[in-house]
PDB file of N, CA and C in Angstrom:
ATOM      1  N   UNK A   1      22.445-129.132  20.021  1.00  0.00           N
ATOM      2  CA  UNK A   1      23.803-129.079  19.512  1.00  0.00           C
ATOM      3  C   UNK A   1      24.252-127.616  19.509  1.00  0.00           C
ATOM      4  N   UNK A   2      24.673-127.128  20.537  1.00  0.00           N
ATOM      5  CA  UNK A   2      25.286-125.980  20.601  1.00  0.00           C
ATOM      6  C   UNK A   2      27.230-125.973  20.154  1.00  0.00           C
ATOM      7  N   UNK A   3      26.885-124.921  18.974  1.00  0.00           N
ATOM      8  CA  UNK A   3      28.294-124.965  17.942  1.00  0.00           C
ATOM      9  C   UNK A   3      28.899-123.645  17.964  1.00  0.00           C
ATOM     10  N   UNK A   4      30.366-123.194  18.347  1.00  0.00           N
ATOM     11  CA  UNK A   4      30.352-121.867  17.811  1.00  0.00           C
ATOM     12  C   UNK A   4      31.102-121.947  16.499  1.00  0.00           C
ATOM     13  N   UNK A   5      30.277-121.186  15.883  1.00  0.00           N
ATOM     14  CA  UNK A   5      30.576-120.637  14.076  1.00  0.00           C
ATOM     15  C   UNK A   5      31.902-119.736  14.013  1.00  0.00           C
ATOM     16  N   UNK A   6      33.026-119.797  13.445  1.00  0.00           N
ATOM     17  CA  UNK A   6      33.761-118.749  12.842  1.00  0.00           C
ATOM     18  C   UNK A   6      33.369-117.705  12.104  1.00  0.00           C
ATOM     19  N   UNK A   7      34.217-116.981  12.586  1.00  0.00           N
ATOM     20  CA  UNK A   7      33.595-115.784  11.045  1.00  0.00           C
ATOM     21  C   UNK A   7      33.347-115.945   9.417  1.00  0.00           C
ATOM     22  N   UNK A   8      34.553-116.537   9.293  1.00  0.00           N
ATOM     23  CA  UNK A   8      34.450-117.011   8.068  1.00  0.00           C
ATOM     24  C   UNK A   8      32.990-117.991   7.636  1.00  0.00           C
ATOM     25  N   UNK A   9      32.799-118.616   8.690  1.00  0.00           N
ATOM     26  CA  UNK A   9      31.982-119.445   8.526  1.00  0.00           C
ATOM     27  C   UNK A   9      30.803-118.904   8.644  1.00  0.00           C
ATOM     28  N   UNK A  10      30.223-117.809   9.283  1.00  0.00           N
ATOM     29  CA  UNK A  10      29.198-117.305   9.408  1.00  0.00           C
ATOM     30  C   UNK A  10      29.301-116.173   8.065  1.00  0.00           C
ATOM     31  N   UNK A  11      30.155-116.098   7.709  1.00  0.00           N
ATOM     32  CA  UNK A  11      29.991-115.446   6.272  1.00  0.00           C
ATOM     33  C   UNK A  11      29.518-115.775   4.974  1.00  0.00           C
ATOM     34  N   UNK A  12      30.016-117.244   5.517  1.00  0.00           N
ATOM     35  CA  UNK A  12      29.790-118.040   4.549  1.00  0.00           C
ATOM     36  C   UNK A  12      27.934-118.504   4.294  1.00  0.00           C
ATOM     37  N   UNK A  13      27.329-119.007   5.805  1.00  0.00           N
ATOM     38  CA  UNK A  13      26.494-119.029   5.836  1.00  0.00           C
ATOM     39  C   UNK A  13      25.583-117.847   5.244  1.00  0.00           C
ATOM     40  N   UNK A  14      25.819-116.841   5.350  1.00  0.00           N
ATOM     41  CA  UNK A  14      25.338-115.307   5.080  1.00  0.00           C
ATOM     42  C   UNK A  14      25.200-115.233   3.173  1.00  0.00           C
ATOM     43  N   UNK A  15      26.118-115.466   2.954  1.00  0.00           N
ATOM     44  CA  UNK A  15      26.323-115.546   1.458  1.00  0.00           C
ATOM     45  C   UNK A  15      25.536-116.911   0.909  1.00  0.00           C
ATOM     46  N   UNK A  16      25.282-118.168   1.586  1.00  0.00           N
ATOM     47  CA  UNK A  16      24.363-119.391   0.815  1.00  0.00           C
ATOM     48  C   UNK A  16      23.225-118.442   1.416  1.00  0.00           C
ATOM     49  N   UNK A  17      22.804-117.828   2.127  1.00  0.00           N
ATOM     50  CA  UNK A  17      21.340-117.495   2.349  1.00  0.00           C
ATOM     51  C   UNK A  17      20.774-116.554   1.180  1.00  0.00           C
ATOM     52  N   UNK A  18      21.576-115.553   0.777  1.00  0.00           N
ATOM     53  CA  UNK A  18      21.319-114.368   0.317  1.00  0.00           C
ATOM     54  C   UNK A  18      21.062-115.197  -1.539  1.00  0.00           C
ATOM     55  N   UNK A  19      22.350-116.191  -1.464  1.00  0.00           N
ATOM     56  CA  UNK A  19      21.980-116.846  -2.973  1.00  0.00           C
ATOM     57  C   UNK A  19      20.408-117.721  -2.744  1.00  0.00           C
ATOM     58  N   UNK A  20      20.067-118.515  -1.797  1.00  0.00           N
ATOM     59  CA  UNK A  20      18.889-118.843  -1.344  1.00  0.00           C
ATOM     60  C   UNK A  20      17.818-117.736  -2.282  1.00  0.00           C
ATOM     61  N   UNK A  21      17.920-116.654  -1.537  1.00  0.00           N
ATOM     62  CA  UNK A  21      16.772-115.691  -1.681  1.00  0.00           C
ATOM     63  C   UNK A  21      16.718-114.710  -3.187  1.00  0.00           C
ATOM     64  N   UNK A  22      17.837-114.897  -3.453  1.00  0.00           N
ATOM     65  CA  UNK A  22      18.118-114.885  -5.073  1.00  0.00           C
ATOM     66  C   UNK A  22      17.332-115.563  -5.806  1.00  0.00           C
ATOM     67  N   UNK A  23      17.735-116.946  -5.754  1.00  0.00           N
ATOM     68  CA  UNK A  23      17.006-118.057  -6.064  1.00  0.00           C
ATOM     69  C   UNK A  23      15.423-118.262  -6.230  1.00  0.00           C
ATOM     70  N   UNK A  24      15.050-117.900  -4.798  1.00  0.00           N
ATOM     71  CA  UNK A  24      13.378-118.450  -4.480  1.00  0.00           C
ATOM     72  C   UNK A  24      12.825-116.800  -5.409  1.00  0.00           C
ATOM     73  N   UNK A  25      13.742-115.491  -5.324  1.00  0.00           N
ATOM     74  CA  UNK A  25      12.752-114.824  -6.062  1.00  0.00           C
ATOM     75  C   UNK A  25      12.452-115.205  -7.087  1.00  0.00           C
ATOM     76  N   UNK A  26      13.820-115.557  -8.001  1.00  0.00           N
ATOM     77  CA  UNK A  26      13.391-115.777  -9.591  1.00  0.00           C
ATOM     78  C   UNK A  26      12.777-116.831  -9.951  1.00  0.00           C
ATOM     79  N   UNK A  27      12.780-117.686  -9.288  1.00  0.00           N
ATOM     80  CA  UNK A  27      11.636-119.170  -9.026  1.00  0.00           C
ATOM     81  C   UNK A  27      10.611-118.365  -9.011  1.00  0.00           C
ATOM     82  N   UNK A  28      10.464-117.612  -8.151  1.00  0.00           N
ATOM     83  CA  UNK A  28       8.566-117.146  -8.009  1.00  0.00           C
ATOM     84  C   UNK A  28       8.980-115.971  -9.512  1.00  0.00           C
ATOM     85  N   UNK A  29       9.431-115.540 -10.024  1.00  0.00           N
ATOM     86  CA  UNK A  29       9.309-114.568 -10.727  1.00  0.00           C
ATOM     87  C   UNK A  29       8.779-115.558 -11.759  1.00  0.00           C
ATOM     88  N   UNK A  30       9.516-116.632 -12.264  1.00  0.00           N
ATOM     89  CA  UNK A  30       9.171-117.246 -13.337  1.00  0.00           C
ATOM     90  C   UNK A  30       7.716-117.822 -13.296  1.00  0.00           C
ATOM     91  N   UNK A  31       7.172-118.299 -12.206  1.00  0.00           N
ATOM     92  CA  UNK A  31       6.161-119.034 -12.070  1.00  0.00           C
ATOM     93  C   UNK A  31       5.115-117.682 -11.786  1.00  0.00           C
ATOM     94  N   UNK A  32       5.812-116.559 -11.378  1.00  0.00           N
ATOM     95  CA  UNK A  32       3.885-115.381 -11.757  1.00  0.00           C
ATOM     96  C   UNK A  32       4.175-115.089 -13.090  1.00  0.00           C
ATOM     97  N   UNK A  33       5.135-115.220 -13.975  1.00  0.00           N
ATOM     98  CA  UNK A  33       4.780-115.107 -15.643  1.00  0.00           C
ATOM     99  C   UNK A  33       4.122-116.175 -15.743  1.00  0.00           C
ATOM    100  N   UNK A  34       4.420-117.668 -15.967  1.00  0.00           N
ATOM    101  CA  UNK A  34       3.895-118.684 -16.516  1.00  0.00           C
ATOM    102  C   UNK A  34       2.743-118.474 -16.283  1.00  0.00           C
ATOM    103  N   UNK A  35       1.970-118.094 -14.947  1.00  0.00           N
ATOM    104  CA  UNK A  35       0.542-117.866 -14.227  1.00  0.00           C
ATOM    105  C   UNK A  35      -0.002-116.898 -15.496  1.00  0.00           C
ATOM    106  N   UNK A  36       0.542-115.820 -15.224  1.00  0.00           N
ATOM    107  CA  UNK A  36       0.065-114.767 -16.029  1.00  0.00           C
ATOM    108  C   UNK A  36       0.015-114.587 -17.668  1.00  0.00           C
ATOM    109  N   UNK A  37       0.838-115.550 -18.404  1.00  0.00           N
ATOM    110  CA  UNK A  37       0.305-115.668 -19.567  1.00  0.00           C
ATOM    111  C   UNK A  37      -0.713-116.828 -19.777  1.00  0.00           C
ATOM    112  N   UNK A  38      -0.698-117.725 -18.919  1.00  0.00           N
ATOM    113  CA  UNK A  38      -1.879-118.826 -18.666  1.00  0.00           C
ATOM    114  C   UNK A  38      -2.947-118.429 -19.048  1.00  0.00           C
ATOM    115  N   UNK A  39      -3.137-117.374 -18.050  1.00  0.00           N
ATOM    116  CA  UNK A  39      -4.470-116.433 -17.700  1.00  0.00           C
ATOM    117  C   UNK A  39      -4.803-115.315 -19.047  1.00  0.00           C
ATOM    118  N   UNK A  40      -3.684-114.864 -19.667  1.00  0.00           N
ATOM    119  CA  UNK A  40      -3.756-113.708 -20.578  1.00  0.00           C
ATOM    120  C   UNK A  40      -4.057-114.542 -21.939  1.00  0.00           C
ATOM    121  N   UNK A  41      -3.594-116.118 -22.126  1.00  0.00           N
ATOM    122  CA  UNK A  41      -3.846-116.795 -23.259  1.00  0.00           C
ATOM    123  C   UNK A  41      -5.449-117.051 -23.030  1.00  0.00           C
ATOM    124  N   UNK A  42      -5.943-116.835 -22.114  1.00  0.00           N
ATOM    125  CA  UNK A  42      -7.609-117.414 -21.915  1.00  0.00           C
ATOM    126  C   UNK A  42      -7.085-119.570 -21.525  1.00  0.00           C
ATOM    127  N   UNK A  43      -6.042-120.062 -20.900  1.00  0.00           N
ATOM    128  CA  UNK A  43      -6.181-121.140 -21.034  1.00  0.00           C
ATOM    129  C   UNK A  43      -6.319-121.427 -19.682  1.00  0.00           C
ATOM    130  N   UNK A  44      -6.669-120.765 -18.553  1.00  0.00           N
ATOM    131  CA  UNK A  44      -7.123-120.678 -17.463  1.00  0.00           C
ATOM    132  C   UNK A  44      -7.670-119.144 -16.793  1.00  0.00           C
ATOM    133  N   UNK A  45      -8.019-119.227 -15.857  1.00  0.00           N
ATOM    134  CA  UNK A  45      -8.586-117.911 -15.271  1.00  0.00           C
ATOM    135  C   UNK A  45      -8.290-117.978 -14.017  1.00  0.00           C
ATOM    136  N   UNK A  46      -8.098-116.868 -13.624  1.00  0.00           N
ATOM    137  CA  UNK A  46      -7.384-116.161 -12.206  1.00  0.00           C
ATOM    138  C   UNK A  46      -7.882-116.961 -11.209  1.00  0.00           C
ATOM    139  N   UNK A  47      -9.443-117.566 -11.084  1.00  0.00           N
ATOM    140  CA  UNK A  47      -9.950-118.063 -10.051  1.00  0.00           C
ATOM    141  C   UNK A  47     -10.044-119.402 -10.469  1.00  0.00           C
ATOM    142  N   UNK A  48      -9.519-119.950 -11.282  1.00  0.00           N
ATOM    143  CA  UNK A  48      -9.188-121.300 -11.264  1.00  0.00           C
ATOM    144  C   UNK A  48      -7.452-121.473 -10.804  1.00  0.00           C
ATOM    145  N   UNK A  49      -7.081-120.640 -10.820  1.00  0.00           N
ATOM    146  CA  UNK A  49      -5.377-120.841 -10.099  1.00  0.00           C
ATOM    147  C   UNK A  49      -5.809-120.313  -8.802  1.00  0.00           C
ATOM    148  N   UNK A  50      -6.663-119.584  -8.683  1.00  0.00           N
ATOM    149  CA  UNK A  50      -6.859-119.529  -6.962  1.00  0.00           C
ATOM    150  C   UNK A  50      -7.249-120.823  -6.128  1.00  0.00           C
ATOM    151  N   UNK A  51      -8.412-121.368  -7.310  1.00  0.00           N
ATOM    152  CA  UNK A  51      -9.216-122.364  -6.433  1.00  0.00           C
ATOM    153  C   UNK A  51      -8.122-123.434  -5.825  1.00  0.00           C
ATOM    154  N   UNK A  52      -7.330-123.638  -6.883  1.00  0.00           N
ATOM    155  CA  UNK A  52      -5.967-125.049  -7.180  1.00  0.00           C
ATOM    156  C   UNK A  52      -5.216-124.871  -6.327  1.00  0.00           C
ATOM    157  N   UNK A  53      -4.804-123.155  -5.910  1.00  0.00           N
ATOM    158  CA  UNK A  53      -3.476-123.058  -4.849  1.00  0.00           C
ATOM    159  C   UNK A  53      -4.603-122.989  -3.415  1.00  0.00           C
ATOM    160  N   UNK A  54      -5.697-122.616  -2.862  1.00  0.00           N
ATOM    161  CA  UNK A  54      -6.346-122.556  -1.791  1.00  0.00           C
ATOM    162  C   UNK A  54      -6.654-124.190  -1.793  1.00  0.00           C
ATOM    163  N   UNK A  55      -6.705-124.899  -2.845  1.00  0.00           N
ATOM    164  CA  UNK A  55      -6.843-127.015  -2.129  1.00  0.00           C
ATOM    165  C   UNK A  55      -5.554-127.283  -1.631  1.00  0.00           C
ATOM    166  N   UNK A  56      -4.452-126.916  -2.753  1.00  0.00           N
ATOM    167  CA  UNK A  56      -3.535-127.301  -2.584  1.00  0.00           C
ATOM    168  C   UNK A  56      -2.772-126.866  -0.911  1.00  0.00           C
ATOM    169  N   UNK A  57      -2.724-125.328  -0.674  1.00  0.00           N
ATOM    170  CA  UNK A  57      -2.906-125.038   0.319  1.00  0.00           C
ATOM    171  C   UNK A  57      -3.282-126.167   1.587  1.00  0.00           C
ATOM    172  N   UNK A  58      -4.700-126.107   1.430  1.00  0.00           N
ATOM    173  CA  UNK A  58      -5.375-126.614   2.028  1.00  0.00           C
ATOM    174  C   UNK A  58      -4.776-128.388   3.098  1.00  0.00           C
ATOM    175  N   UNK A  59      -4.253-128.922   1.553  1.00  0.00           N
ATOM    176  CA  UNK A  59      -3.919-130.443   1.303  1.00  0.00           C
ATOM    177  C   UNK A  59      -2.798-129.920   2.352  1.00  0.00           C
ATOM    178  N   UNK A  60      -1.738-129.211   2.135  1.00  0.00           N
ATOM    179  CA  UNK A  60      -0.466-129.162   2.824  1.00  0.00           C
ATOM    180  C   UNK A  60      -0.532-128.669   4.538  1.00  0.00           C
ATOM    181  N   UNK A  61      -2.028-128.118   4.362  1.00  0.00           N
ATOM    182  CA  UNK A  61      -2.028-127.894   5.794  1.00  0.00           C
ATOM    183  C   UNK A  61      -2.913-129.050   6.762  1.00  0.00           C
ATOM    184  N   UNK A  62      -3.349-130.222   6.141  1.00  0.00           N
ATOM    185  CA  UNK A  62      -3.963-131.057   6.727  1.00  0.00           C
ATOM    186  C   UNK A  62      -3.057-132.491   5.785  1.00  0.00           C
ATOM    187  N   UNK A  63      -2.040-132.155   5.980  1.00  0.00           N
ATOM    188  CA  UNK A  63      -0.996-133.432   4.809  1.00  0.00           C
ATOM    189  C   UNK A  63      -1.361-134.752   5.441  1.00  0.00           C
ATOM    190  N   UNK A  64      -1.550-135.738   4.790  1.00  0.00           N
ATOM    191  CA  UNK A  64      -1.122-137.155   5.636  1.00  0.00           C
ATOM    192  C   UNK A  64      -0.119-137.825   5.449  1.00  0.00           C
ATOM    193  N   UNK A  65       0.752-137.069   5.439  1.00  0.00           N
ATOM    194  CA  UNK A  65       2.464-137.291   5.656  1.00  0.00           C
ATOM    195  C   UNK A  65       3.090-137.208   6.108  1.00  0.00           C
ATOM    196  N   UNK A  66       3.944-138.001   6.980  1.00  0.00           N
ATOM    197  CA  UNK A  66       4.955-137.836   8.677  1.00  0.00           C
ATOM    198  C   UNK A  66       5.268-136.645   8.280  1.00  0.00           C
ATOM    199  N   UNK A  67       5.470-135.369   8.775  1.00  0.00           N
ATOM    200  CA  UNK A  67       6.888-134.330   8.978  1.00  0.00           C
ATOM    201  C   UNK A  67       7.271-134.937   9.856  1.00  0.00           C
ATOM    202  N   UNK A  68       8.631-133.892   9.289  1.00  0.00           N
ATOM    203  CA  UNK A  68      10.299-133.933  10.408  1.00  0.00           C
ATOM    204  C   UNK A  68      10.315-132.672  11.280  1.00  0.00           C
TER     205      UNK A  68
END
């Protein structure tokens, strides 16, 4: 599907991306606090959130779920 974009429209696109990346930082900002007082309360340890994100990892890179 070859489309040509307006300016406006490619501005537009430009501006949902940048809120995108707004977004995904403070998502990850919030989730390395939650991590990090986890870890600082003693109610997990650094290498038990490693082990969980390297399966999990793992699971997503061998998924048994159609992708698109």
């Amino acid at each position: 599907m070859n489309r040509v974009y307006t300016a406006m429209e490619e501005v537009g696109l430009a501006a949902k991306l940048a809120d995108l990346k707004e977004e995904h930082y403070r998502n990850t900002l919030a989730l390395s606090t939650i991590i990090e007082l986890l870890i600082e309360k003693n109610i997990l340890t650094r290498e038990e959130v490693e082990k969980k994100a390297a399966d999990l990892d793992s699971f997503m890179e061998n998924s048994p779920y159609p992708t698109v």
